[in-house]
C-alpha atoms as a PDB file:
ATOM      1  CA  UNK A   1     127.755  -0.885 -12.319  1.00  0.00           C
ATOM      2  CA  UNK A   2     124.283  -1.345 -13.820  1.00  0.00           C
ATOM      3  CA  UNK A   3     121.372  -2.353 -13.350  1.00  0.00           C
ATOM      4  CA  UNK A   4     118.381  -2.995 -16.021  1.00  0.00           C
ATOM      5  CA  UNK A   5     115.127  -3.105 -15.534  1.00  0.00           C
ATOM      6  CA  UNK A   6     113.252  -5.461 -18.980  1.00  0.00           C
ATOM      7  CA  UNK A   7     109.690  -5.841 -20.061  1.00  0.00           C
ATOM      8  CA  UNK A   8     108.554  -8.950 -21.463  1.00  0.00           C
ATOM      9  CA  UNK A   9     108.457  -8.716 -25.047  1.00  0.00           C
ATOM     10  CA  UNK A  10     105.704  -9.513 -27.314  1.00  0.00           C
ATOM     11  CA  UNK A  11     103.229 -12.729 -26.091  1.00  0.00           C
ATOM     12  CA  UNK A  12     100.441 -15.038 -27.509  1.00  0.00           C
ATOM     13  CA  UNK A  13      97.358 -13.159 -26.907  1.00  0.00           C
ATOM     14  CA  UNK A  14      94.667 -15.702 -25.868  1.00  0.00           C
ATOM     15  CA  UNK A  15      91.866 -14.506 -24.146  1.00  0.00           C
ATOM     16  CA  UNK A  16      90.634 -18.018 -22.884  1.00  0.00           C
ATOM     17  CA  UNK A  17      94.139 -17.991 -21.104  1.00  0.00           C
ATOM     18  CA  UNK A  18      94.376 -16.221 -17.998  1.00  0.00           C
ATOM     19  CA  UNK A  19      96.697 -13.122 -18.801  1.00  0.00           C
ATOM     20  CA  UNK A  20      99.426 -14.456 -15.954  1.00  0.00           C
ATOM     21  CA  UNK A  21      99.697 -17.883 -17.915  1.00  0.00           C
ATOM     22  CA  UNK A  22     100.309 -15.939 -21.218  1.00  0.00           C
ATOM     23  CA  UNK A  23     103.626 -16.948 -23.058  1.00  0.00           C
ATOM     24  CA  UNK A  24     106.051 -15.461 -25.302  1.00  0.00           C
ATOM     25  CA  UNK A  25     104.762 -15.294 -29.099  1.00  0.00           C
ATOM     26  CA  UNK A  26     107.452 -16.608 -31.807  1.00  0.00           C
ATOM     27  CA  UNK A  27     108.104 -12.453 -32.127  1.00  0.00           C
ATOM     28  CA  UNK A  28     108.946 -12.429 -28.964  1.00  0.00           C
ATOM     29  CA  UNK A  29     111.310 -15.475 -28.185  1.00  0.00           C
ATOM     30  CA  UNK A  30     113.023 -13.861 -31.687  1.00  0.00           C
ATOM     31  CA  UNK A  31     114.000 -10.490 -30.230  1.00  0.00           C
ATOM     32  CA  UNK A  32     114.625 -12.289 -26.224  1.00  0.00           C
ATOM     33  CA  UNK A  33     117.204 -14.382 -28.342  1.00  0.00           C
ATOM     34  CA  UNK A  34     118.468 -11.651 -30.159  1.00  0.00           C
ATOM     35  CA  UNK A  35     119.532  -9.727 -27.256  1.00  0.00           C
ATOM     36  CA  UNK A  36     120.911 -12.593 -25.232  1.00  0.00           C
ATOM     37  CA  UNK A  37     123.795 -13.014 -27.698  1.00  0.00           C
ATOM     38  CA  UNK A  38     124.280  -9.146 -26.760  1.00  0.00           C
ATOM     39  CA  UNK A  39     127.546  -8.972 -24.211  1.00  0.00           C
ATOM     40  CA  UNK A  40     126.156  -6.459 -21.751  1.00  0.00           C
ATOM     41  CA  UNK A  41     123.743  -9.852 -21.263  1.00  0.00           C
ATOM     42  CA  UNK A  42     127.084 -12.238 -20.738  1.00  0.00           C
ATOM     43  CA  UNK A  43     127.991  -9.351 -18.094  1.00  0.00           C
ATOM     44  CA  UNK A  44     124.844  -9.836 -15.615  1.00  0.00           C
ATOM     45  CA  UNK A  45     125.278 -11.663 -12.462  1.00  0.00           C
ATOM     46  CA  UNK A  46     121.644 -11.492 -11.159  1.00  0.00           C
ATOM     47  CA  UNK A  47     118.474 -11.890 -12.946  1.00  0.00           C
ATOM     48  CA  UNK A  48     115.193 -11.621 -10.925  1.00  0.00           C
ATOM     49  CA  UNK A  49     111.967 -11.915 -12.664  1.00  0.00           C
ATOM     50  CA  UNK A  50     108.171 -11.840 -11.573  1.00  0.00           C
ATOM     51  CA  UNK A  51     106.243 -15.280 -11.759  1.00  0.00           C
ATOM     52  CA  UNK A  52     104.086 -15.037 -14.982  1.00  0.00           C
ATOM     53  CA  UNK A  53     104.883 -17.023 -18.010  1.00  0.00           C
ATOM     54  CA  UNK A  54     105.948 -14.371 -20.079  1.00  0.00           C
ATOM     55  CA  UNK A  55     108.324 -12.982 -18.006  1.00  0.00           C
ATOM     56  CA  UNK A  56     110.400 -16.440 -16.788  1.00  0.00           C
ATOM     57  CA  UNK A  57     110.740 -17.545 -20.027  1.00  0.00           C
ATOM     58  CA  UNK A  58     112.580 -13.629 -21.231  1.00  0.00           C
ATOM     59  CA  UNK A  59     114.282 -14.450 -18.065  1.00  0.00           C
ATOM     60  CA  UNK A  60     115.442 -17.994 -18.622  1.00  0.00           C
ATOM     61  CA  UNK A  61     116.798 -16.892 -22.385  1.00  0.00           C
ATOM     62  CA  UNK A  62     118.670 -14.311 -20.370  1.00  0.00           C
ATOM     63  CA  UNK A  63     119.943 -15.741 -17.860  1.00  0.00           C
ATOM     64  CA  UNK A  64     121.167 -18.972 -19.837  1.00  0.00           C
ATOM     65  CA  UNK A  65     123.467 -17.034 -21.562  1.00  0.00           C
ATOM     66  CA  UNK A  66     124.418 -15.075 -18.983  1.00  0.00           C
ATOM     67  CA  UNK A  67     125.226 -18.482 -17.456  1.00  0.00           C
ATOM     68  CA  UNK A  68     123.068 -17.592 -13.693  1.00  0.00           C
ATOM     69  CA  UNK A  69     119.881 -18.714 -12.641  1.00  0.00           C
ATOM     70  CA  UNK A  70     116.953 -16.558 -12.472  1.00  0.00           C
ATOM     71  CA  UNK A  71     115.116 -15.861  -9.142  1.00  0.00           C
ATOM     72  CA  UNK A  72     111.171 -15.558  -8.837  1.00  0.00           C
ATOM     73  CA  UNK A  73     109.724 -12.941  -7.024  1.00  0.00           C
ATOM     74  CA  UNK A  74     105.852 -13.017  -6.598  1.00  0.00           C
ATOM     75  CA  UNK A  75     105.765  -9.733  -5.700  1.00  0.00           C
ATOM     76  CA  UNK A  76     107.206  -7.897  -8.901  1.00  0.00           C
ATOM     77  CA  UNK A  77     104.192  -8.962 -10.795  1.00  0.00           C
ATOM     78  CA  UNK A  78     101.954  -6.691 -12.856  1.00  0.00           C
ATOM     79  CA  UNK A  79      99.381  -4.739 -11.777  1.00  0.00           C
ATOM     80  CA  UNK A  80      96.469  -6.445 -10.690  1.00  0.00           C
ATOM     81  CA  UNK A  81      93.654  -6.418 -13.490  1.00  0.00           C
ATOM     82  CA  UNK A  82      91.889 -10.084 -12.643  1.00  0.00           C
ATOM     83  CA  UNK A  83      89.068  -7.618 -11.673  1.00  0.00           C
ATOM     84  CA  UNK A  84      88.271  -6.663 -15.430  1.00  0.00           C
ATOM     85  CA  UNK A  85      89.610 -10.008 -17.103  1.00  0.00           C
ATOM     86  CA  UNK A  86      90.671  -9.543 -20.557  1.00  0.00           C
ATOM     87  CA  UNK A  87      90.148  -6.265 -22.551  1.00  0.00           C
ATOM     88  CA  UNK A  88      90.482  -6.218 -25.925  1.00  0.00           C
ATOM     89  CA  UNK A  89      93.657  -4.032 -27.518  1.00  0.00           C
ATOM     90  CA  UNK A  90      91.604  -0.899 -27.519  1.00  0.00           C
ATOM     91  CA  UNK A  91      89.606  -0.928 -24.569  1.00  0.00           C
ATOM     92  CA  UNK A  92      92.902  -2.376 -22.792  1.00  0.00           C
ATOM     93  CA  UNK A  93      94.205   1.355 -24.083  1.00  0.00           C
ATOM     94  CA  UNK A  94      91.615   3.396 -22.819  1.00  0.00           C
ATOM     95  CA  UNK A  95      91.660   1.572 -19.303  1.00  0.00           C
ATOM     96  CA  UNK A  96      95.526   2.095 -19.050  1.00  0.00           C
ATOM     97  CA  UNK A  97      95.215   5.789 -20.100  1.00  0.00           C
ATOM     98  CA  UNK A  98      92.853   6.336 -16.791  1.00  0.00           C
ATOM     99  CA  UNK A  99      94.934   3.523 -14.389  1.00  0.00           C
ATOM    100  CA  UNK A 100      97.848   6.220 -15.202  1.00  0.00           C
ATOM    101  CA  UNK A 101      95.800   9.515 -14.573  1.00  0.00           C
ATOM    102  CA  UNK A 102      94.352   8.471 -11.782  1.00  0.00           C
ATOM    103  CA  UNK A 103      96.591   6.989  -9.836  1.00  0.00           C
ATOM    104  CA  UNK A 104      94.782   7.329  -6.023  1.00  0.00           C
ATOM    105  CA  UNK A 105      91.731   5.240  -7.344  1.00  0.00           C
ATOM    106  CA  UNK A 106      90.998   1.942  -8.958  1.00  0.00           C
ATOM    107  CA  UNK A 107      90.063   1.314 -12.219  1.00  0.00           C
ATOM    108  CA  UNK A 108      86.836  -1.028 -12.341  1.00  0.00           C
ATOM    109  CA  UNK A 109      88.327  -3.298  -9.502  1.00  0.00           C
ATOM    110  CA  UNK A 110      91.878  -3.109 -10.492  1.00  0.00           C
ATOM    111  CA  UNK A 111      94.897  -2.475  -8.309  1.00  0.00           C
ATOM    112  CA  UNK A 112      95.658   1.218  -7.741  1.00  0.00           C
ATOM    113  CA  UNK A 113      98.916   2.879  -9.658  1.00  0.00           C
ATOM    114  CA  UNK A 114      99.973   4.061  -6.148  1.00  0.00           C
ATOM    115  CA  UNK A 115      99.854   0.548  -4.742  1.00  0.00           C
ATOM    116  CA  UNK A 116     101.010  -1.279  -7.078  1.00  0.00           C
ATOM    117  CA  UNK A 117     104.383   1.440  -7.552  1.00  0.00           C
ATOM    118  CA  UNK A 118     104.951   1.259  -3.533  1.00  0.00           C
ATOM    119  CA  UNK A 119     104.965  -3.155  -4.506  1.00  0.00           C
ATOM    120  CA  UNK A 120     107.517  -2.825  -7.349  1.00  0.00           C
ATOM    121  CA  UNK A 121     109.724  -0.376  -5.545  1.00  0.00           C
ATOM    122  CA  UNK A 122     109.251  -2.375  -2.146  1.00  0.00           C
ATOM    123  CA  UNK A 123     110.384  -5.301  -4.385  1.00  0.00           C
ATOM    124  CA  UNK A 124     113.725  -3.933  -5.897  1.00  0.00           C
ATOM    125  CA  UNK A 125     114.408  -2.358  -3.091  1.00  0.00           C
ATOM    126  CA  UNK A 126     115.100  -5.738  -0.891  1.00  0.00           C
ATOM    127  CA  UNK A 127     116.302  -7.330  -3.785  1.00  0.00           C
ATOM    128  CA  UNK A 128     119.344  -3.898  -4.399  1.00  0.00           C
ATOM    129  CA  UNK A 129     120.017  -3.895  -0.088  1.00  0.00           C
ATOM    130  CA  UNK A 130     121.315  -7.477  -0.641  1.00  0.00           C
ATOM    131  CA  UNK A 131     123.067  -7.121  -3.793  1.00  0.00           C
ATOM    132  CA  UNK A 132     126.785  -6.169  -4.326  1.00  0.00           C
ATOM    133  CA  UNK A 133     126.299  -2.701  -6.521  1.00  0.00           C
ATOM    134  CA  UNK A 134     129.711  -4.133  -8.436  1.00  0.00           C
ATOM    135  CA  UNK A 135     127.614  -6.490 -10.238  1.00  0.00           C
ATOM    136  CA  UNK A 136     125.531  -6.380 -13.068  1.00  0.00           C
ATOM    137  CA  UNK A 137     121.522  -7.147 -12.453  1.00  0.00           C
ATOM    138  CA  UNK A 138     118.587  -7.580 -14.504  1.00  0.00           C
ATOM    139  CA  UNK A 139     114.566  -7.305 -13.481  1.00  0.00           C
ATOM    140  CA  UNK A 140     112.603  -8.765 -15.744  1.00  0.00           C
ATOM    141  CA  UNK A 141     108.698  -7.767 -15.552  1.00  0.00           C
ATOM    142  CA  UNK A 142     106.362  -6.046 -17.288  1.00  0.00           C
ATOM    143  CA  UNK A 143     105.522  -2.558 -18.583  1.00  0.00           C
ATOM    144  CA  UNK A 144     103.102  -1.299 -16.158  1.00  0.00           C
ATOM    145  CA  UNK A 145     104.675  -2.009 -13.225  1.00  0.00           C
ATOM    146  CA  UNK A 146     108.596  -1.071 -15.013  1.00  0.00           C
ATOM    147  CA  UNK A 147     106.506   2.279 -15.820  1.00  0.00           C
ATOM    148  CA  UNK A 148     105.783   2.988 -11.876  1.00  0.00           C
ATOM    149  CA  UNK A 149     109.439   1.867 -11.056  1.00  0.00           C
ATOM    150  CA  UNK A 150     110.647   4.560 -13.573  1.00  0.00           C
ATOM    151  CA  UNK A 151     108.818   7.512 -12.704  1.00  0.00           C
ATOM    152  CA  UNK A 152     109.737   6.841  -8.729  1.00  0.00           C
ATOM    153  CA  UNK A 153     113.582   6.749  -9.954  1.00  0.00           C
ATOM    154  CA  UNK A 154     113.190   9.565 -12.395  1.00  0.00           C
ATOM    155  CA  UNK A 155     111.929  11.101  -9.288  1.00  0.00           C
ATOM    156  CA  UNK A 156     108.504  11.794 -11.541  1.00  0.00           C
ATOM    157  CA  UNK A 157     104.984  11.835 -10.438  1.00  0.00           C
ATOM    158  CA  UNK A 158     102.912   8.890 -11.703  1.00  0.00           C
ATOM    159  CA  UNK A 159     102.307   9.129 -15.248  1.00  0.00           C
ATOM    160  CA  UNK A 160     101.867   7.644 -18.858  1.00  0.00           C
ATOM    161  CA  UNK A 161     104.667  10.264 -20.194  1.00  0.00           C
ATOM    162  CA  UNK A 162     107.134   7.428 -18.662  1.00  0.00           C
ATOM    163  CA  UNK A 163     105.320   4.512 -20.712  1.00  0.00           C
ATOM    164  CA  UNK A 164     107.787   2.383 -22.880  1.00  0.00           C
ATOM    165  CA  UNK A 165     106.993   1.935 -26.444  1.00  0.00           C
ATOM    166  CA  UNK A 166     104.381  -0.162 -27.705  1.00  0.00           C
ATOM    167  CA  UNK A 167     104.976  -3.833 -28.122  1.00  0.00           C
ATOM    168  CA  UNK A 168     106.937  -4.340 -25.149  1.00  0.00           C
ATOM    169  CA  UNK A 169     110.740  -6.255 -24.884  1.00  0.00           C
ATOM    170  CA  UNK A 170     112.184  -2.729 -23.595  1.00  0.00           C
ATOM    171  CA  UNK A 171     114.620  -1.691 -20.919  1.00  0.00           C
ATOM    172  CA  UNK A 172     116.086   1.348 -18.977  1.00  0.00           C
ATOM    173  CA  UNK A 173     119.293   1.462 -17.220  1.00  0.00           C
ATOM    174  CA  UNK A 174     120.014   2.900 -13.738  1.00  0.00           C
ATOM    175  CA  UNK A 175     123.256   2.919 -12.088  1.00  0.00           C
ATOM    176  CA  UNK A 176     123.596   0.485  -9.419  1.00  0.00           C
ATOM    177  CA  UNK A 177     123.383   0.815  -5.236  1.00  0.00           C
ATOM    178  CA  UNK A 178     122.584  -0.582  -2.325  1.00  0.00           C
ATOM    179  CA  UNK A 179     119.757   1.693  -1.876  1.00  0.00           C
ATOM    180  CA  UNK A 180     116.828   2.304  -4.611  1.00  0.00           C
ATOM    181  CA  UNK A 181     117.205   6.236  -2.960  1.00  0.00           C
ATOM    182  CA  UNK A 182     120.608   6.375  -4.578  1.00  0.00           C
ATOM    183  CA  UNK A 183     120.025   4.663  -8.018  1.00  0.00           C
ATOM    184  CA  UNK A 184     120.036   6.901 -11.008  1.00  0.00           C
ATOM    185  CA  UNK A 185     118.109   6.365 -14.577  1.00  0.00           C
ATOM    186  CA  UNK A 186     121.010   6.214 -17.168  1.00  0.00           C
ATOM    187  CA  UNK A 187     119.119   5.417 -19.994  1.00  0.00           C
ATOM    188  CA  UNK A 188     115.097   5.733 -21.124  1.00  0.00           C
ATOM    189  CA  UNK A 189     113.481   2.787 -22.799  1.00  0.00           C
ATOM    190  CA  UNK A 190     115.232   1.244 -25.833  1.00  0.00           C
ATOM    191  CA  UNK A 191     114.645  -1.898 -27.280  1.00  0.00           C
ATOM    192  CA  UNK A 192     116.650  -4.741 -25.126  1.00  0.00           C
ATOM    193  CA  UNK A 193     118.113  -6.487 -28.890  1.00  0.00           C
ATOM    194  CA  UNK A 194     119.413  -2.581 -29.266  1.00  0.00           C
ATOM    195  CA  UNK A 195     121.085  -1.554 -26.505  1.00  0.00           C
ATOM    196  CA  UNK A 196     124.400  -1.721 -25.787  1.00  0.00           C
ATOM    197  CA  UNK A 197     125.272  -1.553 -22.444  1.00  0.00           C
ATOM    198  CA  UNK A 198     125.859   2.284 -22.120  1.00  0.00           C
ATOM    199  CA  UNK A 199     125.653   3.979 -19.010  1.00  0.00           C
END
């Protein structure tokens, strides 16, 4: 079976918010809604989904009409950036570009792309050795961290070249088992309200 892992889509930029507290602009509750009433959606049986705002509330659209109930994990969260705060669009850019290309050092205080990769796999990977491969699951999170998950199942060194498209509200597919190891990419990014469930 498969298994998808979601960013967030589009969210209320507001930089006297802290970025985890962010929500889901009227964009993106739109295109969350749009693929919900997708049936590879009615088909998922798990839906686990880091703690920020953003994320839950793509995960509660989902998971409503999947009819489940999303789990939180803390620890699929995105990579740490509190030590910067918020960075406008552009600078935000830049300091991505380098987070990627040097992933063995820390941008300006943030968390290392080598850290936080060994936290998202570490993550899935409990979540996949208690989960019957059979059924259909869904991680919902956010694009830096879905990046670092992607290049360690594409079997990739760390890298930009695996970044989703801008805006966010993307998935890949991987086929399904027990063990992270064994899981294979079966689809690159494509927006969630497009895909169609083909692995």
């Amino acid at each position: 079976m498969f298994g998808v892992y979601i960013t967030h889509p589009q969210v209320t930029i507001d930089p006297a918010v802290p970025v985890p507290d962010w929500g889901l602009s009227e964009t993106g509750l739109a295109r969350t809604r749009q693929a919900a009433a997708l049936s590879w959606v009615r088909h998922l049986r798990r839906i686990v989904s880091s703690a920020e705002r953003k994320a839950i509330e793509t995960a509660e659209i989902l998971a409503d009409a999947a009819g489940v109930a999303p789990d939180i994990d803390p620890a699929m969260h995105e990579n740490d950036r509190s030590a910067t705060g918020f960075l406008p669009p552009p600078a935000f850019e830049e300091a991505a570009d380098w987070f990627f290309a040097h992933p063995d050092d820390s941008f300006h205080g943030w968390e290392r792309a080598v850290d936080a990769q060994a936290r998202i796999v570490n993550a899935v990977s409990k979540v996949l050795a208690g989960h019957d491969p059979n059924l259909p699951i869904a991680f919902v999170g956010h694009g830096g961290v879905g990046t670092l998950l992607k290049c360690h199942l594409a079997r990739r060194p760390i890298s930009r070249d695996c970044d989703q498209p801008g805006g966010g509200g993307n998935l890949f597919a991987f086929r399904l088992s027990r063990s992270l190891a064994e899981c294979r990419l079966a689809c690159d990014w494509t927006p969630m309200e497009f895909w169609q469930g083909d692995i």
